[in-house]
PDB file of N, CA and C in Angstrom:
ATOM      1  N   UNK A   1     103.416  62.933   9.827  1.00  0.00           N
ATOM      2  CA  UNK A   1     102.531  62.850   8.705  1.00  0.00           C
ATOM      3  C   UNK A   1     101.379  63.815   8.904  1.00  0.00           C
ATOM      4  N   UNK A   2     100.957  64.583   7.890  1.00  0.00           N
ATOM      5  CA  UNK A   2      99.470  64.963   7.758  1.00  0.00           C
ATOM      6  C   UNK A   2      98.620  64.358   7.663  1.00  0.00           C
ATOM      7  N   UNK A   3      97.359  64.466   8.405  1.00  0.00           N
ATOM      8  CA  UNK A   3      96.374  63.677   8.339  1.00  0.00           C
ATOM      9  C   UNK A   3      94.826  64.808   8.288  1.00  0.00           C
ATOM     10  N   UNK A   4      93.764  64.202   7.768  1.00  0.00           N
ATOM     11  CA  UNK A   4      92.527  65.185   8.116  1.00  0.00           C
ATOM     12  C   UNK A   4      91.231  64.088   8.083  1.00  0.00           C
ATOM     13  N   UNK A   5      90.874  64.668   9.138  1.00  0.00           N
ATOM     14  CA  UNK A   5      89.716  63.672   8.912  1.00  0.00           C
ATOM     15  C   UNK A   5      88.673  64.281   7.851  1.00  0.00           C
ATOM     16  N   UNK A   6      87.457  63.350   8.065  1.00  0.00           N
ATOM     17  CA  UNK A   6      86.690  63.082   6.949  1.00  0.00           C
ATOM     18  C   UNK A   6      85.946  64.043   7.749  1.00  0.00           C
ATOM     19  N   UNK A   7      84.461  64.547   6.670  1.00  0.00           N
ATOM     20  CA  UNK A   7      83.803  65.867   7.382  1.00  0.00           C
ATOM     21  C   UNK A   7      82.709  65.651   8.161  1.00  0.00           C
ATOM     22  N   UNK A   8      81.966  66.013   8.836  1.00  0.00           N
ATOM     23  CA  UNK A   8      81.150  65.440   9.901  1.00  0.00           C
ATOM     24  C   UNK A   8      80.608  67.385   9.959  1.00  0.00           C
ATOM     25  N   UNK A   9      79.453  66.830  10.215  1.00  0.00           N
ATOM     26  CA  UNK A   9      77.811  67.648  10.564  1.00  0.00           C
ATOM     27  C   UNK A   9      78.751  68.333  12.040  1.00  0.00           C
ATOM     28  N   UNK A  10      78.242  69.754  12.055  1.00  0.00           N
ATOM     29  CA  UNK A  10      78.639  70.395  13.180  1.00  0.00           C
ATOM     30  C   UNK A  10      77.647  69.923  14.433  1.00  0.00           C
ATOM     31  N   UNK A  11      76.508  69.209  14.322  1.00  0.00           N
ATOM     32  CA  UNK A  11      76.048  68.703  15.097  1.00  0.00           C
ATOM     33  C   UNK A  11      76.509  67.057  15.505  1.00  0.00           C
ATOM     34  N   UNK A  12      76.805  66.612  15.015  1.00  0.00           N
ATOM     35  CA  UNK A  12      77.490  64.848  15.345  1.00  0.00           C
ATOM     36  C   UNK A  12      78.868  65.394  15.716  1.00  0.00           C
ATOM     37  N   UNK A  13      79.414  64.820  16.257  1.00  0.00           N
ATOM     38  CA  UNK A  13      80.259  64.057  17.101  1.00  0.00           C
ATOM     39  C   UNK A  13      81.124  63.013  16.216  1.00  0.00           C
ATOM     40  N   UNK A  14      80.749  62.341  15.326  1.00  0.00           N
ATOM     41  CA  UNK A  14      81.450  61.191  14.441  1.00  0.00           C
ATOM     42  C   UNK A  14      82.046  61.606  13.314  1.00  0.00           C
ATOM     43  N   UNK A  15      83.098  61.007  13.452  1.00  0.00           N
ATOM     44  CA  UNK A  15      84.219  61.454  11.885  1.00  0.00           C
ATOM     45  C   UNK A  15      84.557  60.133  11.348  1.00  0.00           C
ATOM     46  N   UNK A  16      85.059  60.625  10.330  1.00  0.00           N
ATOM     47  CA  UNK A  16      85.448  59.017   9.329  1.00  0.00           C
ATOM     48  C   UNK A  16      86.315  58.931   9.867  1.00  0.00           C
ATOM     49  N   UNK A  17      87.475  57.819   9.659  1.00  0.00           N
ATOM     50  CA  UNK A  17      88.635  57.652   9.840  1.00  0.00           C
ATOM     51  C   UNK A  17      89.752  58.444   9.086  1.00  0.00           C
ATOM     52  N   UNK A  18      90.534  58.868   9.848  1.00  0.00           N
ATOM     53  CA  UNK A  18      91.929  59.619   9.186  1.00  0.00           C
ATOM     54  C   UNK A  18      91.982  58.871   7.726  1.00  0.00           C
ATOM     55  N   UNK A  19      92.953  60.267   7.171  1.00  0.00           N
ATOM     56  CA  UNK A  19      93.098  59.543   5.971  1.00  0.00           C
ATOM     57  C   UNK A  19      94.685  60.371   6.027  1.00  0.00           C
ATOM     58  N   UNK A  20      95.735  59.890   4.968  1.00  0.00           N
ATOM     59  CA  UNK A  20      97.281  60.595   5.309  1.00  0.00           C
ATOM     60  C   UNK A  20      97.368  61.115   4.215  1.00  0.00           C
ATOM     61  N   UNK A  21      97.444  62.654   3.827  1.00  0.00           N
ATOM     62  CA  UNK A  21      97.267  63.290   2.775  1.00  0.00           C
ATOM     63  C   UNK A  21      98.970  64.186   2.422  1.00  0.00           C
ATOM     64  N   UNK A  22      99.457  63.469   3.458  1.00  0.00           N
ATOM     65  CA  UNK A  22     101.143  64.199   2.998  1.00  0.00           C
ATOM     66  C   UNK A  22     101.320  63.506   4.264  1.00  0.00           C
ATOM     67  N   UNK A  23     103.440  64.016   4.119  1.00  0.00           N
ATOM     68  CA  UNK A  23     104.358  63.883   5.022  1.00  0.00           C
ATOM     69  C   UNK A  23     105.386  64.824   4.805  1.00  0.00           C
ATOM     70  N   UNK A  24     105.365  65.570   6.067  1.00  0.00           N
ATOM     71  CA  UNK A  24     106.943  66.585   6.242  1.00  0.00           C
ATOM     72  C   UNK A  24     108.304  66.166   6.077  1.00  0.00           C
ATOM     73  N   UNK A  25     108.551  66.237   4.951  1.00  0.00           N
ATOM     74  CA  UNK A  25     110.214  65.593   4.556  1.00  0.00           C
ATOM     75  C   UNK A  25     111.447  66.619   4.253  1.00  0.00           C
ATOM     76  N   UNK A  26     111.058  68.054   4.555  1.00  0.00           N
ATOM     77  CA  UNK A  26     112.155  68.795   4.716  1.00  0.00           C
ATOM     78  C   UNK A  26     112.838  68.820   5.921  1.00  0.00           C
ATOM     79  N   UNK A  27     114.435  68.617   5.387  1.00  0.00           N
ATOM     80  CA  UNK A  27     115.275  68.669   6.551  1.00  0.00           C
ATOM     81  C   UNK A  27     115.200  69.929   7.471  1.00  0.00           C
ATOM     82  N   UNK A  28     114.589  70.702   7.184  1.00  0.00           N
ATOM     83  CA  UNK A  28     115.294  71.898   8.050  1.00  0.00           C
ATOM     84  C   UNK A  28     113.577  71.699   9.338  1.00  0.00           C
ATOM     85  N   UNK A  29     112.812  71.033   8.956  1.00  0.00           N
ATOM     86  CA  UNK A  29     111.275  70.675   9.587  1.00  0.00           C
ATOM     87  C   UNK A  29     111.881  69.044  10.286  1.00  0.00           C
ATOM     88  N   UNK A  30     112.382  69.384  11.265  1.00  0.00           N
ATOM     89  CA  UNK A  30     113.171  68.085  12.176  1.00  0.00           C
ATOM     90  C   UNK A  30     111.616  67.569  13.602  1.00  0.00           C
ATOM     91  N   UNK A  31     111.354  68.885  14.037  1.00  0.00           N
ATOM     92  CA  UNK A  31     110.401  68.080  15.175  1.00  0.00           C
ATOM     93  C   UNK A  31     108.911  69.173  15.178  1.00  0.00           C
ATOM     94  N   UNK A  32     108.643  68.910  13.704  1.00  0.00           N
ATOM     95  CA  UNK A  32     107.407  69.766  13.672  1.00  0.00           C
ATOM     96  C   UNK A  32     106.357  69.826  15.194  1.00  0.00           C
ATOM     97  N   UNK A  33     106.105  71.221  15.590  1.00  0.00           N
ATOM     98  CA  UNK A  33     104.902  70.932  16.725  1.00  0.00           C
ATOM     99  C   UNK A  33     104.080  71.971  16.482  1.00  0.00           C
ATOM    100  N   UNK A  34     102.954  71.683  16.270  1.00  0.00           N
ATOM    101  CA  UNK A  34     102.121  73.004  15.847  1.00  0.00           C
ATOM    102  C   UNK A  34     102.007  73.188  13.979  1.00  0.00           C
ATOM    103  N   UNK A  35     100.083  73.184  14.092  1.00  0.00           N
ATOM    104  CA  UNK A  35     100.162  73.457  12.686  1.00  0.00           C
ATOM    105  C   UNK A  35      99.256  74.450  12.702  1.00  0.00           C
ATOM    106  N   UNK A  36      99.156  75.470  11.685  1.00  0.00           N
ATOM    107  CA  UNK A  36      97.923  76.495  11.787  1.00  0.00           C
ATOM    108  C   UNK A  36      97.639  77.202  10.310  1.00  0.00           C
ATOM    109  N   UNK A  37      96.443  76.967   9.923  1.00  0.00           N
ATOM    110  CA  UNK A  37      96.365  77.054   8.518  1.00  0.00           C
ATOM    111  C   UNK A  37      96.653  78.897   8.252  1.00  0.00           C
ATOM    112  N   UNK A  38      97.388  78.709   7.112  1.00  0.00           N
ATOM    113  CA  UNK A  38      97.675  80.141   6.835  1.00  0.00           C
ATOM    114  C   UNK A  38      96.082  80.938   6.025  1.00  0.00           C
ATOM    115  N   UNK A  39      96.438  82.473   6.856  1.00  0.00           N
ATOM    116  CA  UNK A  39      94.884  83.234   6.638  1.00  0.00           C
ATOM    117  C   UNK A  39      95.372  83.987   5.299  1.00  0.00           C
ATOM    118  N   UNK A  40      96.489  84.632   5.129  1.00  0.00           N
ATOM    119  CA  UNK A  40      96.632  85.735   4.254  1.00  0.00           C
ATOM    120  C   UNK A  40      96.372  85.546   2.906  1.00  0.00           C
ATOM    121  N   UNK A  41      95.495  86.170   2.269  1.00  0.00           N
ATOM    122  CA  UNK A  41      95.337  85.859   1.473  1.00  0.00           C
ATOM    123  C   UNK A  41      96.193  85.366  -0.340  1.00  0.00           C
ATOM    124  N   UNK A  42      95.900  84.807  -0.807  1.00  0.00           N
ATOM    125  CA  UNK A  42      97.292  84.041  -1.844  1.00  0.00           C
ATOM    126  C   UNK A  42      97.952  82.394  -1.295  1.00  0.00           C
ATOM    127  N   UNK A  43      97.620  82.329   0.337  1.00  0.00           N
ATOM    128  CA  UNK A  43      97.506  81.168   1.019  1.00  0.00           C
ATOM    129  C   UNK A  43      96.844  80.329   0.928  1.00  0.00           C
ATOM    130  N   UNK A  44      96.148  80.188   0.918  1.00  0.00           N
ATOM    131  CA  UNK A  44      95.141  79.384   0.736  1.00  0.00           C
ATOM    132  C   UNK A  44      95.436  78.014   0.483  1.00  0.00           C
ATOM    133  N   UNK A  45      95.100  76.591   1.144  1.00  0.00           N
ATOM    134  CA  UNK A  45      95.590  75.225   1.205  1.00  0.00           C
ATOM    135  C   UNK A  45      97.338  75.337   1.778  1.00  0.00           C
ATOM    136  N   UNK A  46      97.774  76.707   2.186  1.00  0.00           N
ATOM    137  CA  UNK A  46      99.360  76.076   2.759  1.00  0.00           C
ATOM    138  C   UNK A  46      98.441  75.883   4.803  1.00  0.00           C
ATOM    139  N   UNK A  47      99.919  76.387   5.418  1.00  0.00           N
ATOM    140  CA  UNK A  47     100.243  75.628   6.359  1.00  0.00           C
ATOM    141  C   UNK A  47     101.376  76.235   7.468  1.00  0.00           C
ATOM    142  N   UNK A  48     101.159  76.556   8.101  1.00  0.00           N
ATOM    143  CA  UNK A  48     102.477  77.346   9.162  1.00  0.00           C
ATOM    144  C   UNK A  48     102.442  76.429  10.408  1.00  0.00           C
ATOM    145  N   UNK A  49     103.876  76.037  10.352  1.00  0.00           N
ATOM    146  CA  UNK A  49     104.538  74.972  10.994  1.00  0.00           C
ATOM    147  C   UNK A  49     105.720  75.464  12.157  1.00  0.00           C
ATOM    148  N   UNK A  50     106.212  75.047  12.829  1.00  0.00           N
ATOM    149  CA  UNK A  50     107.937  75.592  13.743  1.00  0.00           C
ATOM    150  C   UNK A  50     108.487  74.145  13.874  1.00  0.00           C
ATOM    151  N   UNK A  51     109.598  73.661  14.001  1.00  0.00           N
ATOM    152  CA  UNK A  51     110.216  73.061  15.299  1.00  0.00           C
ATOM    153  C   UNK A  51     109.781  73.363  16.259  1.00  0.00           C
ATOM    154  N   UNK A  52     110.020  72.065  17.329  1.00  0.00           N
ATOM    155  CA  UNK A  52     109.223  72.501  19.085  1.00  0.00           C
ATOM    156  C   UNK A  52     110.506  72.868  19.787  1.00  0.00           C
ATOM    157  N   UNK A  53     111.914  72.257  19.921  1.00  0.00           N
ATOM    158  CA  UNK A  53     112.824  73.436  20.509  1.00  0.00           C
ATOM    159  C   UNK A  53     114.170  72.915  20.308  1.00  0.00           C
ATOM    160  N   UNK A  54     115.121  73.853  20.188  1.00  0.00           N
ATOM    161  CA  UNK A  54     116.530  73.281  19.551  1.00  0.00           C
ATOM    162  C   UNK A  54     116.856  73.965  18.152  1.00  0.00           C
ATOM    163  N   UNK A  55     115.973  74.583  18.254  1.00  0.00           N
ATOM    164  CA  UNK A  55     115.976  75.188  16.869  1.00  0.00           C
ATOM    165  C   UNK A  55     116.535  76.854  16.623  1.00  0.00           C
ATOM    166  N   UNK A  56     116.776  77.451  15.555  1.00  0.00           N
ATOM    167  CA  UNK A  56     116.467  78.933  15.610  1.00  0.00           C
ATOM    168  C   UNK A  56     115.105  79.367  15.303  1.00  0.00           C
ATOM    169  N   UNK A  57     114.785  80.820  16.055  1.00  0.00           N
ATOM    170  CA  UNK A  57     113.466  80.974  15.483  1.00  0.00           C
ATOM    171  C   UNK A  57     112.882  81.532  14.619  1.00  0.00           C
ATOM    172  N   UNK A  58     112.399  80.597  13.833  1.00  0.00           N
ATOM    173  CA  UNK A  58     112.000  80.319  12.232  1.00  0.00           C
ATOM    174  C   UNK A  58     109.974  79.540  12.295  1.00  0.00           C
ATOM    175  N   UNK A  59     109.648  80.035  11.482  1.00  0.00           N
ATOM    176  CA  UNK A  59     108.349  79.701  10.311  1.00  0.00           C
ATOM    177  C   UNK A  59     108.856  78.665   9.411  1.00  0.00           C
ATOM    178  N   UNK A  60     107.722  77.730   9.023  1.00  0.00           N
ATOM    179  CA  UNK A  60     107.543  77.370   8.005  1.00  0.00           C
ATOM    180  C   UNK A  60     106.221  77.497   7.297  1.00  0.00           C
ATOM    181  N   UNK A  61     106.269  77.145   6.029  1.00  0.00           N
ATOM    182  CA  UNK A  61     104.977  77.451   5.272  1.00  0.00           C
ATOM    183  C   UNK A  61     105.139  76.261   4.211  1.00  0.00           C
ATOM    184  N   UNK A  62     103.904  75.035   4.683  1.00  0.00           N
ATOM    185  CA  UNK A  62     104.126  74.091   4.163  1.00  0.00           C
ATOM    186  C   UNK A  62     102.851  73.917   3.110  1.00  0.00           C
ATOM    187  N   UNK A  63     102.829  73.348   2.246  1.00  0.00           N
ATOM    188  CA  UNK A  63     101.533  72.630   1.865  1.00  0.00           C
ATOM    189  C   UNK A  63     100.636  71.905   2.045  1.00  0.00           C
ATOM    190  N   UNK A  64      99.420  71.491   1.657  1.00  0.00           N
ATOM    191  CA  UNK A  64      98.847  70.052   2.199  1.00  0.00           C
ATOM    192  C   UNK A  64      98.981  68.746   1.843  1.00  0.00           C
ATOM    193  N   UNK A  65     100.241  68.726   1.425  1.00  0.00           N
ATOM    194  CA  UNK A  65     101.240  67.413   1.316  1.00  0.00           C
ATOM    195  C   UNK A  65     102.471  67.671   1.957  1.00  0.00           C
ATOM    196  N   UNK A  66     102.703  68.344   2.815  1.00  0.00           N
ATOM    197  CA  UNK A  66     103.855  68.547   3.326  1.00  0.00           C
ATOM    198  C   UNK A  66     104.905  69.051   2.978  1.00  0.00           C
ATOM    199  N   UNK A  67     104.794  69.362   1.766  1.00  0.00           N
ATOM    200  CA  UNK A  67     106.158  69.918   0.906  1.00  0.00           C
ATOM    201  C   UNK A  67     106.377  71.736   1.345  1.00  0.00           C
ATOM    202  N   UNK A  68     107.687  71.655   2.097  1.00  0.00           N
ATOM    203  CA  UNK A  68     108.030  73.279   2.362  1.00  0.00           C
ATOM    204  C   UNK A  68     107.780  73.916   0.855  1.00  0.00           C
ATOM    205  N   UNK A  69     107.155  75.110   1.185  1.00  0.00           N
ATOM    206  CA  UNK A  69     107.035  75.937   0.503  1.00  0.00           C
ATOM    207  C   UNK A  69     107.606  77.534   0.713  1.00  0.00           C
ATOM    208  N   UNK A  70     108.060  77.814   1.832  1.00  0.00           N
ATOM    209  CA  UNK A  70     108.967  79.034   2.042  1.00  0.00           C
ATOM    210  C   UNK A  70     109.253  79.191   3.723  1.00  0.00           C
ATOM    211  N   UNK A  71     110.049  79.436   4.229  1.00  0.00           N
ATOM    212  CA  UNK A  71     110.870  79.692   5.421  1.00  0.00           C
ATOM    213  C   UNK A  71     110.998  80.953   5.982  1.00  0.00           C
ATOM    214  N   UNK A  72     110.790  81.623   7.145  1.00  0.00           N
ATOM    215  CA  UNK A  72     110.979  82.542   7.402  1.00  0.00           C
ATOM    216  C   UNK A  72     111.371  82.903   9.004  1.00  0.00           C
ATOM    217  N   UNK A  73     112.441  83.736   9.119  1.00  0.00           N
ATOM    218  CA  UNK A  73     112.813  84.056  10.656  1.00  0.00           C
ATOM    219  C   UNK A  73     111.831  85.181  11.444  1.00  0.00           C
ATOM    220  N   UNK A  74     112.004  84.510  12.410  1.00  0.00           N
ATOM    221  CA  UNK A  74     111.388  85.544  13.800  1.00  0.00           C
ATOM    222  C   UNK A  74     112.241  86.467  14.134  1.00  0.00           C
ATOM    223  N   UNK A  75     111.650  87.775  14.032  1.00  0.00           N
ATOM    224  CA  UNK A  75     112.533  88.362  14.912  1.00  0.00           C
ATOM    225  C   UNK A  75     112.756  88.179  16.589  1.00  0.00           C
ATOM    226  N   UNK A  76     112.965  87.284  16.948  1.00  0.00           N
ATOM    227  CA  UNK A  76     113.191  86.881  18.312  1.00  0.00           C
ATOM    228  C   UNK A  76     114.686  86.186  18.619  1.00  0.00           C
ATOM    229  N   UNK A  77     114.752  86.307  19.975  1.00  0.00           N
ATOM    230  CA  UNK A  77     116.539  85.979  20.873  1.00  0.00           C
ATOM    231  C   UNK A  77     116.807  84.701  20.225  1.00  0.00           C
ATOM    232  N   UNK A  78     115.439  83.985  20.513  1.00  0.00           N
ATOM    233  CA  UNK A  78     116.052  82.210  20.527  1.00  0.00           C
ATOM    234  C   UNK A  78     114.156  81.718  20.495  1.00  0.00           C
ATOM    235  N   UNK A  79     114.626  80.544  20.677  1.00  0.00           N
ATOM    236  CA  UNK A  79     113.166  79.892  20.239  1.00  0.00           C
ATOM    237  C   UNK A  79     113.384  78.231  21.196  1.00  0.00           C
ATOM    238  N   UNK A  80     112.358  78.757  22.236  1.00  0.00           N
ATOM    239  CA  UNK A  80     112.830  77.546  23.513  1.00  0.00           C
ATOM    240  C   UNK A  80     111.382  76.852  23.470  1.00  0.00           C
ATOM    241  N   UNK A  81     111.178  75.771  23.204  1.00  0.00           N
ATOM    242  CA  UNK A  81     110.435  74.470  23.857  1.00  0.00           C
ATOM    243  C   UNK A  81     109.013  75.179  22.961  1.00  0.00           C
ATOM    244  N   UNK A  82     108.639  75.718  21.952  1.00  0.00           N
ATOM    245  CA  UNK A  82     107.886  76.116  21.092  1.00  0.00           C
ATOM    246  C   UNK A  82     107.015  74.939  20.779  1.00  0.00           C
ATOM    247  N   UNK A  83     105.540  74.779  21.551  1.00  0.00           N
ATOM    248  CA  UNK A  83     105.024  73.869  21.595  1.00  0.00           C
ATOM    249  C   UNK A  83     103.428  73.598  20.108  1.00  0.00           C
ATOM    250  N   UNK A  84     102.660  75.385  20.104  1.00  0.00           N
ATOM    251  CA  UNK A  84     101.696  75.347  19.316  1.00  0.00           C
ATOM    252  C   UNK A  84     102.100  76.283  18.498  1.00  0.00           C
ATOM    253  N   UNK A  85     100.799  76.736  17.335  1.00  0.00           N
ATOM    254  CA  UNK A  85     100.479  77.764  17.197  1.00  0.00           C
ATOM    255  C   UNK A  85      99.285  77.762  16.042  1.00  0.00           C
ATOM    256  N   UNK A  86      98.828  78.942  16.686  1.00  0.00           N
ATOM    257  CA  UNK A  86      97.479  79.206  15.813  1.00  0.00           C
ATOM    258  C   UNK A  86      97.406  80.679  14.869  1.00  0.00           C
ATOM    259  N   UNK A  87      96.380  80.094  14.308  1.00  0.00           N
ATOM    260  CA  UNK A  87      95.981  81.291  13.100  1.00  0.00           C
ATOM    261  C   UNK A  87      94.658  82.112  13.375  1.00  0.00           C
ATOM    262  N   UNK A  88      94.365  83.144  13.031  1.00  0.00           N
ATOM    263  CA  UNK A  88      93.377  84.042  13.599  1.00  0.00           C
ATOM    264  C   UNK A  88      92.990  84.848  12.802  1.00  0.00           C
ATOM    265  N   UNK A  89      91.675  86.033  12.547  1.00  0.00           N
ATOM    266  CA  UNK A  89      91.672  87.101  11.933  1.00  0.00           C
ATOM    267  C   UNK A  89      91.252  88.154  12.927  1.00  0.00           C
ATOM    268  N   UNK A  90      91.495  89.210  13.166  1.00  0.00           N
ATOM    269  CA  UNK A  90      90.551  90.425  13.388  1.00  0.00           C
ATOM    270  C   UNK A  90      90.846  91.176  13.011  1.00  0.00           C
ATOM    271  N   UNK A  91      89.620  91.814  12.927  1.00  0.00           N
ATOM    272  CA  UNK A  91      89.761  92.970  11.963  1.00  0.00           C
ATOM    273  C   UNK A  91      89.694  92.678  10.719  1.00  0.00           C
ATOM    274  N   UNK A  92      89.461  91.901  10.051  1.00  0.00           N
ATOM    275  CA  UNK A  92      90.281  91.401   8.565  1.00  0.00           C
ATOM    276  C   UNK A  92      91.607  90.984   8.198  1.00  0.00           C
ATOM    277  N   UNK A  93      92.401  91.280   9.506  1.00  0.00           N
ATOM    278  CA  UNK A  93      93.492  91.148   9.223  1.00  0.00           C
ATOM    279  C   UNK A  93      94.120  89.875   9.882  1.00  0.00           C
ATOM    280  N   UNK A  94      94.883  88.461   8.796  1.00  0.00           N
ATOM    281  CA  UNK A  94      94.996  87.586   9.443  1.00  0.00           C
ATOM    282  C   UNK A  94      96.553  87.501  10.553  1.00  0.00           C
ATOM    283  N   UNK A  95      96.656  86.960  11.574  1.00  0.00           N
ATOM    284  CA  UNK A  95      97.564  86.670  12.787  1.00  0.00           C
ATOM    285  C   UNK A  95      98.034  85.425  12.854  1.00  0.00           C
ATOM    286  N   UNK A  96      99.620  85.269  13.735  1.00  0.00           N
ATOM    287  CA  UNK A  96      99.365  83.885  14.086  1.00  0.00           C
ATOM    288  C   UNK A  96      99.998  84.158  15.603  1.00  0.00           C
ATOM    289  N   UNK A  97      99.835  83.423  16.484  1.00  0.00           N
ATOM    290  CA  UNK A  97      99.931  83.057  17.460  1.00  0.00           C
ATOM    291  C   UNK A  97     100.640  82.097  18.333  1.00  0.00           C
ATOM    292  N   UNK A  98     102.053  82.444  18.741  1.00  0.00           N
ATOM    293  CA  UNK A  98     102.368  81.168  18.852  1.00  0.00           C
ATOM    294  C   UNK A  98     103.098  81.176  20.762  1.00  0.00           C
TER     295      UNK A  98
END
């Protein structure tokens, strides 16, 4: 499930309680690990997701309800035990990291 907490002062420490604002129900999204908000622009509110391992290596691009919104392959051998990944800019230009 997606969850986000509630917003809190960059100075406190205290958040509201979770709240569940979606759930990942595409089959081909079996053991989501790693979420990282997409930078590029036209993105905005999606979501870049993987399988953690067993998988081929593939992207997802979900929403903030969980609903796949487009799929895409890595150019890579295989895709073993794929645990995070993050999103970044430099330069202006957004990255992800995994």
């Amino acid at each position: 499930m997606l969850g986000v907490a509630g917003s809190a002062c960059a100075q406190s420490t205290a958040f509201s309680p979770m709240q569940v604002v979606g759930k990942i129900e595409a089959p081909a999204i079996n053991e989501s690990s790693g979420l990282a908000a997409a930078r590029a622009p036209g993105n905005e509110g999606l979501f870049w997701t993987h399988n953690d391992s067993g998988d081929k290596p593939r992207l997802f691009l979900i929403d903030g309800t969980g609903e796949l919104q487009a799929e895409y392959q890595v150019d890579a051998p295989f895709a073993t035990d794929w645990e995070d990944i993050a999103s970044f800019e430099l330069n202006g230009e957004p990255y992800l990291l995994g």
